[in-house]
N, C-alpha and C. Protein backbone atom coordinates (compact mmCIF):
# COMPACT_ATOMS: atom_id res chain seq x y z
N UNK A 1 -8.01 8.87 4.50
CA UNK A 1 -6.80 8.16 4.20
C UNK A 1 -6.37 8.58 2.80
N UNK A 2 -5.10 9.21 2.70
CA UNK A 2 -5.05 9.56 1.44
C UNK A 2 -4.24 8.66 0.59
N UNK A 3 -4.81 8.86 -0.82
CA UNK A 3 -4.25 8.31 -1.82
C UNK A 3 -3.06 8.11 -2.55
N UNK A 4 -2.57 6.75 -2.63
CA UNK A 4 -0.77 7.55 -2.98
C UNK A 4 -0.82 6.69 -4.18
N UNK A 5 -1.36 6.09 -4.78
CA UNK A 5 -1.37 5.64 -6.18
C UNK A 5 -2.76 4.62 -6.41
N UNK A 6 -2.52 4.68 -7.86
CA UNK A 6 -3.92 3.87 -8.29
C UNK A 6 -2.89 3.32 -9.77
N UNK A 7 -3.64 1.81 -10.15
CA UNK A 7 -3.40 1.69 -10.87
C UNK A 7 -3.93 0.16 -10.64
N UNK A 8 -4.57 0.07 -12.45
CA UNK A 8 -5.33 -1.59 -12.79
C UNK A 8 -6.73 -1.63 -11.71
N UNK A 9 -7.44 -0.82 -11.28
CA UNK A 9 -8.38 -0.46 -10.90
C UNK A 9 -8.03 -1.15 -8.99
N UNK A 10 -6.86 -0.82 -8.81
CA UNK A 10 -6.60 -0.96 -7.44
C UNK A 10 -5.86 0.51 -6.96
N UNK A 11 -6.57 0.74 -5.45
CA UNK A 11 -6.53 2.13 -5.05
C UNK A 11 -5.78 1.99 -3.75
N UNK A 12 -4.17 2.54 -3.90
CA UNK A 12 -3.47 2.18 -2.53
C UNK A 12 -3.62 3.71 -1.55
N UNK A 13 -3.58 3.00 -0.52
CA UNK A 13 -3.66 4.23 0.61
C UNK A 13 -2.64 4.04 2.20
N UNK A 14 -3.13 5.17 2.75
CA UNK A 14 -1.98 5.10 4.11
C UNK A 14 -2.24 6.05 4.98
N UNK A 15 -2.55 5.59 6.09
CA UNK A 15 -3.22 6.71 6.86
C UNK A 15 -2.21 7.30 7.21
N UNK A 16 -2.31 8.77 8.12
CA UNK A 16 -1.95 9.71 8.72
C UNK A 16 -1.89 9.64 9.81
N UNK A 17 -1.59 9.00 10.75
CA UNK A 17 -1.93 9.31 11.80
C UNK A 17 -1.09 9.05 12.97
N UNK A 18 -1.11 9.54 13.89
CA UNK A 18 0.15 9.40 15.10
C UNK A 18 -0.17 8.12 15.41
N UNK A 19 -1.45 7.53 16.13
CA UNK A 19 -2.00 6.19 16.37
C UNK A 19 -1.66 5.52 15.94
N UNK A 20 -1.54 5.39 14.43
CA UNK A 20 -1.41 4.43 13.51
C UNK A 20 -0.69 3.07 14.01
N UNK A 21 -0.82 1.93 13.72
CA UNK A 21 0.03 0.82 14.15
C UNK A 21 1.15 0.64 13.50
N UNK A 22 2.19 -0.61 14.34
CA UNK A 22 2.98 -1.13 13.29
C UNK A 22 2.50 -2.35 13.16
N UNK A 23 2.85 -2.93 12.13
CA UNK A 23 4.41 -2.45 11.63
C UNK A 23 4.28 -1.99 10.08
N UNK A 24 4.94 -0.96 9.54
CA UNK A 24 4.79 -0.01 8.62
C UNK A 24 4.09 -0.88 7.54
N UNK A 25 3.01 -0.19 6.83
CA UNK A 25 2.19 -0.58 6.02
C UNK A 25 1.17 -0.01 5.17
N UNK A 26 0.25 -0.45 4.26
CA UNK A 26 -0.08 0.22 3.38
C UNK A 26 -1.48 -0.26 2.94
N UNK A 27 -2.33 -0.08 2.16
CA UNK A 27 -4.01 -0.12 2.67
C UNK A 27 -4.26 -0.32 1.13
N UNK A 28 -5.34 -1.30 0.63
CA UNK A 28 -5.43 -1.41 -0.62
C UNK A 28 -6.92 -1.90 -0.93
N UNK A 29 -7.21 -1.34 -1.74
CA UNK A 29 -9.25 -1.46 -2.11
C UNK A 29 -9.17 -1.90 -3.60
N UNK A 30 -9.76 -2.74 -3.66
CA UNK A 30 -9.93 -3.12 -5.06
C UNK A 30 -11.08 -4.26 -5.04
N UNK A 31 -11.84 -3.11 -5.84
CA UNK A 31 -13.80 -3.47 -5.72
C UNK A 31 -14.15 -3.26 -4.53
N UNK A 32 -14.88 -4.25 -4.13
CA UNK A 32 -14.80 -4.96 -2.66
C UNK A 32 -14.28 -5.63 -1.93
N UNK A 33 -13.16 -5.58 -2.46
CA UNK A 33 -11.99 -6.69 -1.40
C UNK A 33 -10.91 -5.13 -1.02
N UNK A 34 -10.57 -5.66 0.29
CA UNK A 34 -9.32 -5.12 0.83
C UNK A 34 -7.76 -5.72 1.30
N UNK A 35 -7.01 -5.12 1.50
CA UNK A 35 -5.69 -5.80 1.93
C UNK A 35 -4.85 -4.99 2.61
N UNK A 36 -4.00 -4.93 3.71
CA UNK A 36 -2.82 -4.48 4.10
C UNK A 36 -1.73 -5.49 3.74
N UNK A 37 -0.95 -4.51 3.59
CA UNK A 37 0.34 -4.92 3.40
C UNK A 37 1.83 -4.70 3.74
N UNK A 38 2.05 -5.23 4.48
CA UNK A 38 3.56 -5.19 5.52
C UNK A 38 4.77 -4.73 4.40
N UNK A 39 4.73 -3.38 4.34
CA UNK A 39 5.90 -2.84 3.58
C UNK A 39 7.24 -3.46 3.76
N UNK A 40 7.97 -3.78 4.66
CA UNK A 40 9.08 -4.96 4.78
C UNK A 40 9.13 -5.89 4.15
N UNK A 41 7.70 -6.62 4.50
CA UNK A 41 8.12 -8.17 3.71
C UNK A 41 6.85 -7.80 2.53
N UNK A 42 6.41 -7.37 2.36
CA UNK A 42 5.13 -7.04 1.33
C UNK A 42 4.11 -8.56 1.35
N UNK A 43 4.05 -8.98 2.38
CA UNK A 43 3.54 -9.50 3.07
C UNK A 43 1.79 -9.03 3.03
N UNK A 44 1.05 -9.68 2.54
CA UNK A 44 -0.90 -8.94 3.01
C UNK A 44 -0.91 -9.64 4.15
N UNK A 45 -1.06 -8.64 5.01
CA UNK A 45 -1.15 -8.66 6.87
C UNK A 45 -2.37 -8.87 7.13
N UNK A 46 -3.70 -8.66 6.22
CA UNK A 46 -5.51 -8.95 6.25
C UNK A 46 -5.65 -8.81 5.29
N UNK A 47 -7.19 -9.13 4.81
CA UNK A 47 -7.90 -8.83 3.90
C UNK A 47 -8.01 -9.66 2.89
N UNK A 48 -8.58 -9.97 2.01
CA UNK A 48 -9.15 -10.68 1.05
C UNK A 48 -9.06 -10.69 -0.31
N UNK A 49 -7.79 -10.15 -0.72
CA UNK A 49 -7.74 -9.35 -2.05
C UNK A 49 -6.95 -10.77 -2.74
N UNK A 50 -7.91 -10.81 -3.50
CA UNK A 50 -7.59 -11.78 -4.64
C UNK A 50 -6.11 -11.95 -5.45
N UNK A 51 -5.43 -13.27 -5.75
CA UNK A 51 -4.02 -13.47 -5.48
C UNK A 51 -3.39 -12.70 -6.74
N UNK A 52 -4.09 -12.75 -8.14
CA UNK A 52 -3.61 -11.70 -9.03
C UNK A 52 -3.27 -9.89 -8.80
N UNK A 53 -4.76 -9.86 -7.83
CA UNK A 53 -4.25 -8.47 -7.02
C UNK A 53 -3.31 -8.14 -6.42
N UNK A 54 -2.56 -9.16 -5.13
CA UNK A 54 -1.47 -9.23 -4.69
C UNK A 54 -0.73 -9.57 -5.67
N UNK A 55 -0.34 -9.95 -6.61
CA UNK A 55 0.59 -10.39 -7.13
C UNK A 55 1.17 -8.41 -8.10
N UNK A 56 0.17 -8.19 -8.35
CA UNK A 56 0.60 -7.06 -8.63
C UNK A 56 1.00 -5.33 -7.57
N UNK A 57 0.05 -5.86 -6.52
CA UNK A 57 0.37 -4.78 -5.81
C UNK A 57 1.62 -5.09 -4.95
N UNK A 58 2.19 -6.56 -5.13
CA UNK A 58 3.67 -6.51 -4.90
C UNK A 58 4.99 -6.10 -5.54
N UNK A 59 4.41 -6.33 -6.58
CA UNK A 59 5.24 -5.75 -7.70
C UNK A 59 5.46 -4.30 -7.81
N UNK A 60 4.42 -3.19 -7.93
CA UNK A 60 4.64 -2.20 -7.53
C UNK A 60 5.31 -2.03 -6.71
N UNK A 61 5.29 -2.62 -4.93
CA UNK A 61 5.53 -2.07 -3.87
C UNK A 61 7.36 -2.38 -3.83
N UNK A 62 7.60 -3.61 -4.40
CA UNK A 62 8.85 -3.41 -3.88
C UNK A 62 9.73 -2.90 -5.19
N UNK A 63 8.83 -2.39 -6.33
CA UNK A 63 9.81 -1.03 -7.14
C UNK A 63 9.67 0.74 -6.43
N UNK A 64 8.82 0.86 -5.10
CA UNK A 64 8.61 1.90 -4.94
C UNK A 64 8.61 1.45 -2.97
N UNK A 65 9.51 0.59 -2.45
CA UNK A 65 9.48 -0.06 -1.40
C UNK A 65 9.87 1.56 -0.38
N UNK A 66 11.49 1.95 -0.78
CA UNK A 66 12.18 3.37 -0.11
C UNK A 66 11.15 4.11 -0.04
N UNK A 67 10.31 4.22 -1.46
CA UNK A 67 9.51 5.55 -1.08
C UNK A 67 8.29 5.80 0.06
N UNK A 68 7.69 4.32 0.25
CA UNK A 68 6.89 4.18 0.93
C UNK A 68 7.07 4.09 2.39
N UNK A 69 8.13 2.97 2.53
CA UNK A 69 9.03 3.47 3.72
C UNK A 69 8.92 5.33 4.73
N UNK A 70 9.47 6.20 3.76
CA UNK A 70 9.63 7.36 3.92
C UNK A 70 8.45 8.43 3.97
N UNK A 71 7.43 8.00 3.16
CA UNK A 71 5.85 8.02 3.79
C UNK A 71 5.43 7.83 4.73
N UNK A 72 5.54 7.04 5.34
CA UNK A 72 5.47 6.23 6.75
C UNK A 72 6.18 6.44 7.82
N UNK A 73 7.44 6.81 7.73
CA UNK A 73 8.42 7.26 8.49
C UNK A 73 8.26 8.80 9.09
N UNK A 74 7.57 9.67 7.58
CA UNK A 74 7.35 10.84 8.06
C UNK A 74 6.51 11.78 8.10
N UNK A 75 5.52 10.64 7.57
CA UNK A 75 4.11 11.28 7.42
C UNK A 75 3.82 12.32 6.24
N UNK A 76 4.65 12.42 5.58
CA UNK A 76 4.78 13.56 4.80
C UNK A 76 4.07 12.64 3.13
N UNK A 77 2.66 13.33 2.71
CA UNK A 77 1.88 12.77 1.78
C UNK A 77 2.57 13.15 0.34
N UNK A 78 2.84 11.79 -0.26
CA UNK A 78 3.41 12.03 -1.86
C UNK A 78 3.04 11.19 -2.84
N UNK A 79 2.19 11.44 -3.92
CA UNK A 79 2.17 10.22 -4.91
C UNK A 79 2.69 9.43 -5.47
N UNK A 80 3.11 8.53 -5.47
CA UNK A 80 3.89 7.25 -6.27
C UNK A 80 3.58 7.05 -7.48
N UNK A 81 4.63 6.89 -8.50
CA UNK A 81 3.81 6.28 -9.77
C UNK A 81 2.95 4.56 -9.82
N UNK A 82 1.94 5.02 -10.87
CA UNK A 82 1.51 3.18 -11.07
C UNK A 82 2.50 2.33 -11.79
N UNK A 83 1.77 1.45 -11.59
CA UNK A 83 2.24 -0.24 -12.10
C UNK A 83 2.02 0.30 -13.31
N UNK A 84 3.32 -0.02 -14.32
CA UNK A 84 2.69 0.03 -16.04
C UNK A 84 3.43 -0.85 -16.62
């Protein structure tokens, strides 16, 4: 699953894959906790990631919402900048 940004010791990702489910979304590790997150509503769809974590990996997502979108849409792998 490759990497499309890191930042504040949280590591976002997004698979590749034809399989893949919907509805469009995005994969997040930080420590030992994980999270998806429903790129639409930035929504955490699972996982356990502690609410300061979400609070920031929302913030990122909906300043970089289009781009991720278009990741997803076309499979085509690109890095995003971090949260600063």
């Amino acid at each position: 699953m490759p990497v499309i940004s890191r930042f504040y010791g949280l590591i976002i990702k997004m698979y590749f894959q034809q399989a893949e489910h919907n509805p469009p979304h995005f994969h997040v590790v930080y420590g030992e906790y994980m999270g998806a997150f429903d790129i639409k509503t930035l929504e955490m769809i699972e996982g356990d990631l502690p609410s300061k974590a979400q609070s920031l990996v929302r913030e990122w997502a909906e300043k970089y919402k289009e781009e991720l979108l278009k990741i997803w849409n076309t499979q085509e792998f690109t890095q995003i900048p971090p949260l600063e």
